[in-house]
PDB file of N, CA and C in Angstrom:
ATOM      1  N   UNK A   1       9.718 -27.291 -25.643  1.00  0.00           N
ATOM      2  CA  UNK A   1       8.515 -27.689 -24.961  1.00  0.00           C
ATOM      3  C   UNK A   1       7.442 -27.981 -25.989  1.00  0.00           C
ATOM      4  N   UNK A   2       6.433 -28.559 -25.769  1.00  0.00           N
ATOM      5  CA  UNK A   2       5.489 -29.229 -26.412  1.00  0.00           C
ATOM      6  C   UNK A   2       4.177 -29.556 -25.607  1.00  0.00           C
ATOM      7  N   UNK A   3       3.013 -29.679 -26.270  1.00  0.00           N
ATOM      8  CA  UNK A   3       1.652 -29.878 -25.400  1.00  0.00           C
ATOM      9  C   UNK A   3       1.861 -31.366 -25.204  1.00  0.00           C
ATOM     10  N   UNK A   4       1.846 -32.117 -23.744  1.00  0.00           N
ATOM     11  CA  UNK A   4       1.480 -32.750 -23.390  1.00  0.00           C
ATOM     12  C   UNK A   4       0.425 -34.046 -24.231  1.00  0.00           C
ATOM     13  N   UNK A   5      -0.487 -33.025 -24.290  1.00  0.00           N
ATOM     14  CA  UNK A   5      -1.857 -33.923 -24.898  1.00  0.00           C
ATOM     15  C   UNK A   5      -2.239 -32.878 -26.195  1.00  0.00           C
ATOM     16  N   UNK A   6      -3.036 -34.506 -27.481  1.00  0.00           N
ATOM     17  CA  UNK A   6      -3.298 -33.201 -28.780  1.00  0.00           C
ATOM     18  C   UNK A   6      -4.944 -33.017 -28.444  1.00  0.00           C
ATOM     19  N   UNK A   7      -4.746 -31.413 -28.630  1.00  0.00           N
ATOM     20  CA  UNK A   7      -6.106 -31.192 -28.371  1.00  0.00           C
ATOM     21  C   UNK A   7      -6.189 -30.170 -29.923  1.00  0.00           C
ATOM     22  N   UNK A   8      -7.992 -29.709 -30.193  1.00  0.00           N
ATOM     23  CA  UNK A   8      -8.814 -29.264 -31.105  1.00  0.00           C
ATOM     24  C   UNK A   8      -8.743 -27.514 -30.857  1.00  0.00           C
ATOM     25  N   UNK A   9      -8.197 -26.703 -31.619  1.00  0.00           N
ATOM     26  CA  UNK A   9      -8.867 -25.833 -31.022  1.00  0.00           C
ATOM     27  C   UNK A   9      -9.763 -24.940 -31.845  1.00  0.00           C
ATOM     28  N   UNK A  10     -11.232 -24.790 -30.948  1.00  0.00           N
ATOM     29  CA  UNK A  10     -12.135 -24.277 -31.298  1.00  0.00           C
ATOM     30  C   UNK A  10     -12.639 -22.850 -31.678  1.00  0.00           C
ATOM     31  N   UNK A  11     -12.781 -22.063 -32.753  1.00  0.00           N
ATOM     32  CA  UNK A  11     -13.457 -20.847 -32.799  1.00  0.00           C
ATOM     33  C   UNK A  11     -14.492 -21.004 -32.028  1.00  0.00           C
ATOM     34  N   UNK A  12     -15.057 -20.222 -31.198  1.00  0.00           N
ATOM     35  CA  UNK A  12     -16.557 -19.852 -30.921  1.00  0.00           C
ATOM     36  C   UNK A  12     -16.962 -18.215 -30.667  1.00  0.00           C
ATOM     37  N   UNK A  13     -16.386 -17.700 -31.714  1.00  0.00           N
ATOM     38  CA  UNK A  13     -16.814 -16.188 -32.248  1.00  0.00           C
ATOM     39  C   UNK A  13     -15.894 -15.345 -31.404  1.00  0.00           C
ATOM     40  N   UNK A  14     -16.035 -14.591 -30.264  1.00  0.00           N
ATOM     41  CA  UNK A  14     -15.122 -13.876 -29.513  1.00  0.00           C
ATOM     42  C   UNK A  14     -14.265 -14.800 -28.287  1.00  0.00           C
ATOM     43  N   UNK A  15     -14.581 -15.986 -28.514  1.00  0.00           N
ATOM     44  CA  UNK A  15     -13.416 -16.574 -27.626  1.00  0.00           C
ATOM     45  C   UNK A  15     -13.108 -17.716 -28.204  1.00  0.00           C
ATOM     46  N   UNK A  16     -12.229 -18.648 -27.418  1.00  0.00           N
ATOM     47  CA  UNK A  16     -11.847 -19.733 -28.425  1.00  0.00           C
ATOM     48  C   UNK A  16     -11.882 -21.251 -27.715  1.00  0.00           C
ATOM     49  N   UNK A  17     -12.020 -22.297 -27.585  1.00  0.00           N
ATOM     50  CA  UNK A  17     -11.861 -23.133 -26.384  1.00  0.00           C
ATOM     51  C   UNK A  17     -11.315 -24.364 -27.391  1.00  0.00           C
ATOM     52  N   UNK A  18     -10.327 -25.617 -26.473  1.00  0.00           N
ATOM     53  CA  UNK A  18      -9.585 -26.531 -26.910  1.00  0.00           C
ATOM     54  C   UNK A  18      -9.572 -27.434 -25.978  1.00  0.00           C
ATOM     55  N   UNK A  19     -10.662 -28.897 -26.831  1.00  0.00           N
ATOM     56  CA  UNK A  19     -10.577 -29.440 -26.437  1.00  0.00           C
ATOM     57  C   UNK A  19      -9.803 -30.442 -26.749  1.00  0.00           C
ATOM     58  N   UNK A  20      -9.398 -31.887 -25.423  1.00  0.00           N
ATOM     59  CA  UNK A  20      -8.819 -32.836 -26.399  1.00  0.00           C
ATOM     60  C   UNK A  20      -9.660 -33.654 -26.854  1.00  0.00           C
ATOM     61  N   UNK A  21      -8.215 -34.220 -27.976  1.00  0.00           N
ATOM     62  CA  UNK A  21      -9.176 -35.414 -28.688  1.00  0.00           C
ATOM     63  C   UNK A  21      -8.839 -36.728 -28.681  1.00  0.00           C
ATOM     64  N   UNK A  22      -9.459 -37.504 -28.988  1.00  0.00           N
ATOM     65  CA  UNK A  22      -8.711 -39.186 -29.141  1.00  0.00           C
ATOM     66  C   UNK A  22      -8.440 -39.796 -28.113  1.00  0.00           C
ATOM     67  N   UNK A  23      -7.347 -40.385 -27.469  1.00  0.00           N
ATOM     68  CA  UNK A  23      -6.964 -41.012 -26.104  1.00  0.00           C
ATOM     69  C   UNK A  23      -6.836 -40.027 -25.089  1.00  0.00           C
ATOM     70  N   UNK A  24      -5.982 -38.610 -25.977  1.00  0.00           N
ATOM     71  CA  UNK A  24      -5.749 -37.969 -24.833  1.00  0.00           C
ATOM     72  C   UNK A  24      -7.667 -37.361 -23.876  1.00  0.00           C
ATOM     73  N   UNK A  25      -8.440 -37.803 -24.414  1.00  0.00           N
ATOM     74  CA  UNK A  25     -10.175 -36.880 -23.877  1.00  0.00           C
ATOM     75  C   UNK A  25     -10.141 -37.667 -22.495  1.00  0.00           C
ATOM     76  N   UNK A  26      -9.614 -39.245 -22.759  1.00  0.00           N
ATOM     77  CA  UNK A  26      -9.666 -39.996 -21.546  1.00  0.00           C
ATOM     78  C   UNK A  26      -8.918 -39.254 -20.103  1.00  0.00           C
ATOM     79  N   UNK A  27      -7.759 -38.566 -20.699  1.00  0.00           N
ATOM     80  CA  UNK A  27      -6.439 -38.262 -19.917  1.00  0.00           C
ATOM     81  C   UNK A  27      -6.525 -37.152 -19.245  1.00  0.00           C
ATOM     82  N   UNK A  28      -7.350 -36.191 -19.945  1.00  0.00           N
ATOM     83  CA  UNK A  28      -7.155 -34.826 -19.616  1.00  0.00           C
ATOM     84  C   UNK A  28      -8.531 -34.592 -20.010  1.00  0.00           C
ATOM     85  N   UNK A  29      -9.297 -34.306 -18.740  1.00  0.00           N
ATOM     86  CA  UNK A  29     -10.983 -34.021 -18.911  1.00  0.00           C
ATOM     87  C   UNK A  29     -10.968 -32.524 -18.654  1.00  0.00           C
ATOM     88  N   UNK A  30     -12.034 -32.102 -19.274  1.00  0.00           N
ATOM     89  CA  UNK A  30     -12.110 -30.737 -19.406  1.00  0.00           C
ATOM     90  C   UNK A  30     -11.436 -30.196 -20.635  1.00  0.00           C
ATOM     91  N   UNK A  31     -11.868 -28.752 -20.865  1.00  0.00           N
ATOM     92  CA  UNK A  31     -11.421 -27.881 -21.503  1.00  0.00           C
ATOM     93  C   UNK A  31     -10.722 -26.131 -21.443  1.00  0.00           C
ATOM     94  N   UNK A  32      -9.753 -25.953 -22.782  1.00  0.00           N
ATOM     95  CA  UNK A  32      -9.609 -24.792 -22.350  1.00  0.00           C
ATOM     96  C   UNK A  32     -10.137 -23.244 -22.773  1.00  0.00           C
ATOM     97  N   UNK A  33     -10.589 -22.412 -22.339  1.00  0.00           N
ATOM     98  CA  UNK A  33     -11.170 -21.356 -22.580  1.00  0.00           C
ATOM     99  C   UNK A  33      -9.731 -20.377 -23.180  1.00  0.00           C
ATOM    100  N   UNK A  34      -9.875 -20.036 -24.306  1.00  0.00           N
ATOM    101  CA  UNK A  34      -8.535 -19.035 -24.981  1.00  0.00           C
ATOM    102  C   UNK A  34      -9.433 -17.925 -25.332  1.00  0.00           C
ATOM    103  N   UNK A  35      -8.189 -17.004 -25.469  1.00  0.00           N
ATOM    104  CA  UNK A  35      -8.201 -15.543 -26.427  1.00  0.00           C
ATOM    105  C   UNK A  35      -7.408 -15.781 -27.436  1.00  0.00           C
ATOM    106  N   UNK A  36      -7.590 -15.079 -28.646  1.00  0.00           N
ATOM    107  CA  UNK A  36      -7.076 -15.263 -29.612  1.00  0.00           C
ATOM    108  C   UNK A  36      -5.646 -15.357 -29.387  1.00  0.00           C
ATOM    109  N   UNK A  37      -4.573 -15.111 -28.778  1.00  0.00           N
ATOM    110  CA  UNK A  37      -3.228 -14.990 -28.508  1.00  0.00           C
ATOM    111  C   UNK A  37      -3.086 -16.404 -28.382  1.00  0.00           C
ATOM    112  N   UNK A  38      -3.565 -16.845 -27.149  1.00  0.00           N
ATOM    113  CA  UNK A  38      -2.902 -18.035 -26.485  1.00  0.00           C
ATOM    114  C   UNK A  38      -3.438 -19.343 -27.045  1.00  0.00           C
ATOM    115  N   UNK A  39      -4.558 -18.840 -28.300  1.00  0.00           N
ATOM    116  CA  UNK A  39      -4.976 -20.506 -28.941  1.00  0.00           C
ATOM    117  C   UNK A  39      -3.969 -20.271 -30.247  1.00  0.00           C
ATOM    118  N   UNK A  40      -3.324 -18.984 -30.700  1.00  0.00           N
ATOM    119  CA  UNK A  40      -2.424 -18.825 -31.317  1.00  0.00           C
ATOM    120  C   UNK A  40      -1.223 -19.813 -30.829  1.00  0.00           C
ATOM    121  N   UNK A  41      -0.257 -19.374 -29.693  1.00  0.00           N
ATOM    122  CA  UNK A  41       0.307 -20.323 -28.716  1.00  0.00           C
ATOM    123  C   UNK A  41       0.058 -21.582 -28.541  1.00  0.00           C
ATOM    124  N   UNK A  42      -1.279 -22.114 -28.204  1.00  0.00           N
ATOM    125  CA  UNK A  42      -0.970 -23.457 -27.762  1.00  0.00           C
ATOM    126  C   UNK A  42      -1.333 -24.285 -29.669  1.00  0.00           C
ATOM    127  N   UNK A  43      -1.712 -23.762 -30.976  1.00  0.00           N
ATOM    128  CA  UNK A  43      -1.259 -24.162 -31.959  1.00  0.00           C
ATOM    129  C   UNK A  43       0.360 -24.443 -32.055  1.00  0.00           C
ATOM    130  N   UNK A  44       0.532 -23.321 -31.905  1.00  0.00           N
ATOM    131  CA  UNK A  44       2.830 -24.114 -31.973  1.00  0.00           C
ATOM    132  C   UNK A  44       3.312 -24.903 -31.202  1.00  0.00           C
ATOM    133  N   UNK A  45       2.359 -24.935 -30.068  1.00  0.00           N
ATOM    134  CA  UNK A  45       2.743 -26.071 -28.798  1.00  0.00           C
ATOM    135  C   UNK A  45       2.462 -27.295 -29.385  1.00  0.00           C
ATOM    136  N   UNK A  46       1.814 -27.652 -30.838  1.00  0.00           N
ATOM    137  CA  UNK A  46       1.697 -29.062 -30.969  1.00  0.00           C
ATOM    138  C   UNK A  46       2.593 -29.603 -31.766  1.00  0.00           C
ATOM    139  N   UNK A  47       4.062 -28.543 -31.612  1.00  0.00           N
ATOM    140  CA  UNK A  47       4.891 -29.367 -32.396  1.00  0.00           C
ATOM    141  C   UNK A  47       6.104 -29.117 -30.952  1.00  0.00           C
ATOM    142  N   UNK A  48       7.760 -29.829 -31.227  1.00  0.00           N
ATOM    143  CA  UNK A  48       8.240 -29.057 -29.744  1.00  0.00           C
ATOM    144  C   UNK A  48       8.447 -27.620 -30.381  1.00  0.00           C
ATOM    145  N   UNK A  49       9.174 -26.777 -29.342  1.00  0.00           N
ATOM    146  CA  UNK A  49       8.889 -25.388 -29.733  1.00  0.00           C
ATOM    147  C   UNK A  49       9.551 -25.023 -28.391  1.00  0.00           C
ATOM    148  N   UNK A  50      10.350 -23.576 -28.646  1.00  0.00           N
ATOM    149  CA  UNK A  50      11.464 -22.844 -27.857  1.00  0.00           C
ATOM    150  C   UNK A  50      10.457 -21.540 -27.341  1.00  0.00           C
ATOM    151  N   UNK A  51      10.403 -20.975 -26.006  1.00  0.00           N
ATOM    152  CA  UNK A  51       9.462 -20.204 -26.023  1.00  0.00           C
ATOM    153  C   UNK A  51       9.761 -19.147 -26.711  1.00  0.00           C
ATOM    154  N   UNK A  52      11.320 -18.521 -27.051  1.00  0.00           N
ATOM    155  CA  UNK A  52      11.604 -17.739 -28.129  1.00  0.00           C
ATOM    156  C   UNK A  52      10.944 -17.837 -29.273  1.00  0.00           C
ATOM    157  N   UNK A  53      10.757 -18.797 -29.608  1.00  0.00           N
ATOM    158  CA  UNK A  53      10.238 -18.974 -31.326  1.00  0.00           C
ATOM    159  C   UNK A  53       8.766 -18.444 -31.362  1.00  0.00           C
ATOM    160  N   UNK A  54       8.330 -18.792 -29.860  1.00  0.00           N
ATOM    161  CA  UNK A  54       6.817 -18.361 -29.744  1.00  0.00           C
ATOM    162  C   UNK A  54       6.763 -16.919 -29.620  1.00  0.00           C
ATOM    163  N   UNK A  55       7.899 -16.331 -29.069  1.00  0.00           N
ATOM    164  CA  UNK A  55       7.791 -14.860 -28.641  1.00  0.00           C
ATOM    165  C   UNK A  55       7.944 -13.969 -30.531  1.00  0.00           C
ATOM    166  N   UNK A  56       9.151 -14.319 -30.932  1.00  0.00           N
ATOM    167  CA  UNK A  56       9.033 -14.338 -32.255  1.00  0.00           C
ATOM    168  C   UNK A  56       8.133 -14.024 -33.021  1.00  0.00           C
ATOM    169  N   UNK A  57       7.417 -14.942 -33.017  1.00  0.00           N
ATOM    170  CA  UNK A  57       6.015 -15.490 -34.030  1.00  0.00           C
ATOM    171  C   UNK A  57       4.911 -14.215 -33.713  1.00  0.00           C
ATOM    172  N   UNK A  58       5.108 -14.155 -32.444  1.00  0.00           N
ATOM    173  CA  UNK A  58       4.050 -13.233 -31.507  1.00  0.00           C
ATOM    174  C   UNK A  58       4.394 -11.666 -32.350  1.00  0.00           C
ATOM    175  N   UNK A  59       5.295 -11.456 -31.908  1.00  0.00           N
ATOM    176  CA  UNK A  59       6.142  -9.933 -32.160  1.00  0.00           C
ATOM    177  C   UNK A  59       6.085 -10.242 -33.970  1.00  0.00           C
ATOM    178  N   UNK A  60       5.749 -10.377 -34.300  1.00  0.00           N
ATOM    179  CA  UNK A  60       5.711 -10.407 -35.999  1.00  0.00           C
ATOM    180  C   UNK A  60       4.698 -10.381 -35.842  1.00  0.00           C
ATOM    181  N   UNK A  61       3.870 -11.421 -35.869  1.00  0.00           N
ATOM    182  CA  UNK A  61       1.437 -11.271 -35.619  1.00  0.00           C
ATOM    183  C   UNK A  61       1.520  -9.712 -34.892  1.00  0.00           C
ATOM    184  N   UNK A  62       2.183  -9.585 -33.671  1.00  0.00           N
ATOM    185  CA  UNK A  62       1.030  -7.783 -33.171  1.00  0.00           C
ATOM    186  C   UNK A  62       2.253  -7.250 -33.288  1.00  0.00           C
ATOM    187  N   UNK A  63       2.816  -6.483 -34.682  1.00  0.00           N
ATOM    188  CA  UNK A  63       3.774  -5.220 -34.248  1.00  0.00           C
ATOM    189  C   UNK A  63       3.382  -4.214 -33.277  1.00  0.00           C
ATOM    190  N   UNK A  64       2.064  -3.952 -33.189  1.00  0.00           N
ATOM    191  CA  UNK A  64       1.635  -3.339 -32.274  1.00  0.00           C
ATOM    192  C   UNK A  64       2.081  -3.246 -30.796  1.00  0.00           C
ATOM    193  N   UNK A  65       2.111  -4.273 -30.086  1.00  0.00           N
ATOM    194  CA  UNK A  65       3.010  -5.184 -28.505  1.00  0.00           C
ATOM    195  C   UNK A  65       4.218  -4.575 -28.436  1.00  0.00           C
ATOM    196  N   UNK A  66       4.335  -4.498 -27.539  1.00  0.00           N
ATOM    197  CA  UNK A  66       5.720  -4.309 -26.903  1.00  0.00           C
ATOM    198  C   UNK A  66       6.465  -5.422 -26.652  1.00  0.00           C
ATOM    199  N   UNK A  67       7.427  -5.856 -26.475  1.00  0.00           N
ATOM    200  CA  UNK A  67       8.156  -6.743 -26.225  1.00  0.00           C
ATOM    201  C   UNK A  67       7.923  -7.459 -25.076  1.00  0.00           C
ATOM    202  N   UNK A  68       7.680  -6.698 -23.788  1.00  0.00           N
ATOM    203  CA  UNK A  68       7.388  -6.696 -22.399  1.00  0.00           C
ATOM    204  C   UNK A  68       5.993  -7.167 -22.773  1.00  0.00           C
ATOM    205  N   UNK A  69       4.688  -6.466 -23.157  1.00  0.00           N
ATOM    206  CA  UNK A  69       3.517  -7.026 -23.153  1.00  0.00           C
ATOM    207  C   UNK A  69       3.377  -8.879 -24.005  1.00  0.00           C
ATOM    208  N   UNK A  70       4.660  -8.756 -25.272  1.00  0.00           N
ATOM    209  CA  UNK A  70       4.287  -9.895 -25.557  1.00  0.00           C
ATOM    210  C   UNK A  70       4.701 -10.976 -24.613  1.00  0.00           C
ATOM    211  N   UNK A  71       6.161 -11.091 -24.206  1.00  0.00           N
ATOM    212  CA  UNK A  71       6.513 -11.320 -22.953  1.00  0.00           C
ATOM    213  C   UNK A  71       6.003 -12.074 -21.852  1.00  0.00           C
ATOM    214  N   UNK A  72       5.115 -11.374 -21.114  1.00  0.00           N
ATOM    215  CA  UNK A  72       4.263 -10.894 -20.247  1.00  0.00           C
ATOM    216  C   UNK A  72       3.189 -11.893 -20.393  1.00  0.00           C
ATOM    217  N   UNK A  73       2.772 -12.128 -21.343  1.00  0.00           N
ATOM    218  CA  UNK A  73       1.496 -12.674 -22.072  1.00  0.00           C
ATOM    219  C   UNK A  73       1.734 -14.145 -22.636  1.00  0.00           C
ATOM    220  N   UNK A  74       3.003 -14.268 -22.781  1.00  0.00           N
ATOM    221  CA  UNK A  74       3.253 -15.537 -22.630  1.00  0.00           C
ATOM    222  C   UNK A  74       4.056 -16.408 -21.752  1.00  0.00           C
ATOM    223  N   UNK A  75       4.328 -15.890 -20.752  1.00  0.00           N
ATOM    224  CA  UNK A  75       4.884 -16.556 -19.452  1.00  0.00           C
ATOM    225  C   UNK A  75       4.064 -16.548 -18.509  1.00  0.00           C
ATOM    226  N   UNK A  76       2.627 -15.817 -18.813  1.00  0.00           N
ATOM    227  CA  UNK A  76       1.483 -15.947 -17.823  1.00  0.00           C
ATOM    228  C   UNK A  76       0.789 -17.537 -18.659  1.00  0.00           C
ATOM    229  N   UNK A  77       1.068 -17.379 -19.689  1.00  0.00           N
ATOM    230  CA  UNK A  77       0.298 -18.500 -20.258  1.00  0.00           C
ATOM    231  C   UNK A  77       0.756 -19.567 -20.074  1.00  0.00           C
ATOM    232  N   UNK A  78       2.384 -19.611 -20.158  1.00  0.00           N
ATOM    233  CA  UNK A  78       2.442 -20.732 -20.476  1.00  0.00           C
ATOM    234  C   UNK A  78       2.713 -21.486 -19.016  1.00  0.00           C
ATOM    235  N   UNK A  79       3.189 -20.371 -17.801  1.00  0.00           N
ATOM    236  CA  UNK A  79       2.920 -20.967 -16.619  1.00  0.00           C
ATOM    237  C   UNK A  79       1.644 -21.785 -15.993  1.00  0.00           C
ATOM    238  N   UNK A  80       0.525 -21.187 -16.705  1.00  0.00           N
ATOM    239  CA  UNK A  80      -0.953 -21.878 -16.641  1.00  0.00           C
ATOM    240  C   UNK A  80      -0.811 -23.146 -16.866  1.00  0.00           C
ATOM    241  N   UNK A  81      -0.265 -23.526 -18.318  1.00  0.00           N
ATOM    242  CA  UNK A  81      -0.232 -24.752 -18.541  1.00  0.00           C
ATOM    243  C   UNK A  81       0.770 -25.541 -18.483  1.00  0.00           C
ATOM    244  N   UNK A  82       1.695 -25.110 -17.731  1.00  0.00           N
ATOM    245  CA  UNK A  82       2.632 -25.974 -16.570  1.00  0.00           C
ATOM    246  C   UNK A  82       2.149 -26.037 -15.201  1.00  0.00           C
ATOM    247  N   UNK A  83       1.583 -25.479 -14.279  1.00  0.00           N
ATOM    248  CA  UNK A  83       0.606 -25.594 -13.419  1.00  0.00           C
ATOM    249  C   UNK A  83      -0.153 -26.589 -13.560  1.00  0.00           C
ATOM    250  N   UNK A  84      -1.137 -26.598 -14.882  1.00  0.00           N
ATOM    251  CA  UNK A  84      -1.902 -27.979 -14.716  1.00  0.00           C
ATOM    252  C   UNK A  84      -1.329 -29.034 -15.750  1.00  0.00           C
ATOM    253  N   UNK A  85       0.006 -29.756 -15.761  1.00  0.00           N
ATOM    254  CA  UNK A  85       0.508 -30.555 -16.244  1.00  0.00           C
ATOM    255  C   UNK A  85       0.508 -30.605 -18.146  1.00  0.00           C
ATOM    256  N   UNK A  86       0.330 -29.567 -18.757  1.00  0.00           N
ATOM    257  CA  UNK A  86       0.053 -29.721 -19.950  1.00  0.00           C
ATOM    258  C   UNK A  86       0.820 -29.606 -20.697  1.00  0.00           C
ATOM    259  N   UNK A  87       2.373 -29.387 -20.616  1.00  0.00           N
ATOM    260  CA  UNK A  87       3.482 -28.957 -21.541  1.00  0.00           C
ATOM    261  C   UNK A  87       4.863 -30.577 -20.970  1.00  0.00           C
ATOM    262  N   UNK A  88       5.253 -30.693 -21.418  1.00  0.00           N
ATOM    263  CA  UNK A  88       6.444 -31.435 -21.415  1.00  0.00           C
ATOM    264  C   UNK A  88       7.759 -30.475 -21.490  1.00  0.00           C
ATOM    265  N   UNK A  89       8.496 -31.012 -20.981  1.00  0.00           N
ATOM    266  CA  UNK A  89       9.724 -30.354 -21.052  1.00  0.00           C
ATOM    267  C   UNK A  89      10.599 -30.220 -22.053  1.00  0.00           C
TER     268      UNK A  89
END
């Protein structure tokens, strides 16, 4: 899977937001509001990418997580952005 559209993503101190850029700003209006995790996530989404590899990546960044919380945290996410058309298959 892969993002749909390339978008920017933004620091703005305790949260993070991503917008797009270029043709895709025409395509896909609006923006997205992240936590550090999931602008982590939708960075690997701009290449294709296995959600394993993402779970992976995850569980190495927070040894802290449980497997289940990392899990958890990314099948809520990434259902979000299959919901509103943003991932390719």
């Amino acid at each position: 899977m892969k993002l749909k559209y390339e978008f920017t993503v933004m620091d703005m101190g305790d949260e993070f937001a991503a917008v797009p850029v270029g043709e895709d700003a025409a395509k896909f209006h609006g923006m997205l509001k992240l936590n550090k995790a999931s602008a982590e996530i939708l960075e690997l989404l701009k290449e294709e990418t296995e959600p394993m590899k993402i779970h992976e990546y995850l569980k190495n960044k927070y040894p802290d997580s449980t497997d289940d919380e990392i899990g958890h945290t990314l099948v809520d996410f990434l259902n979000k952005l299959l919901r509103e058309g943003l991932l390719t298959d």
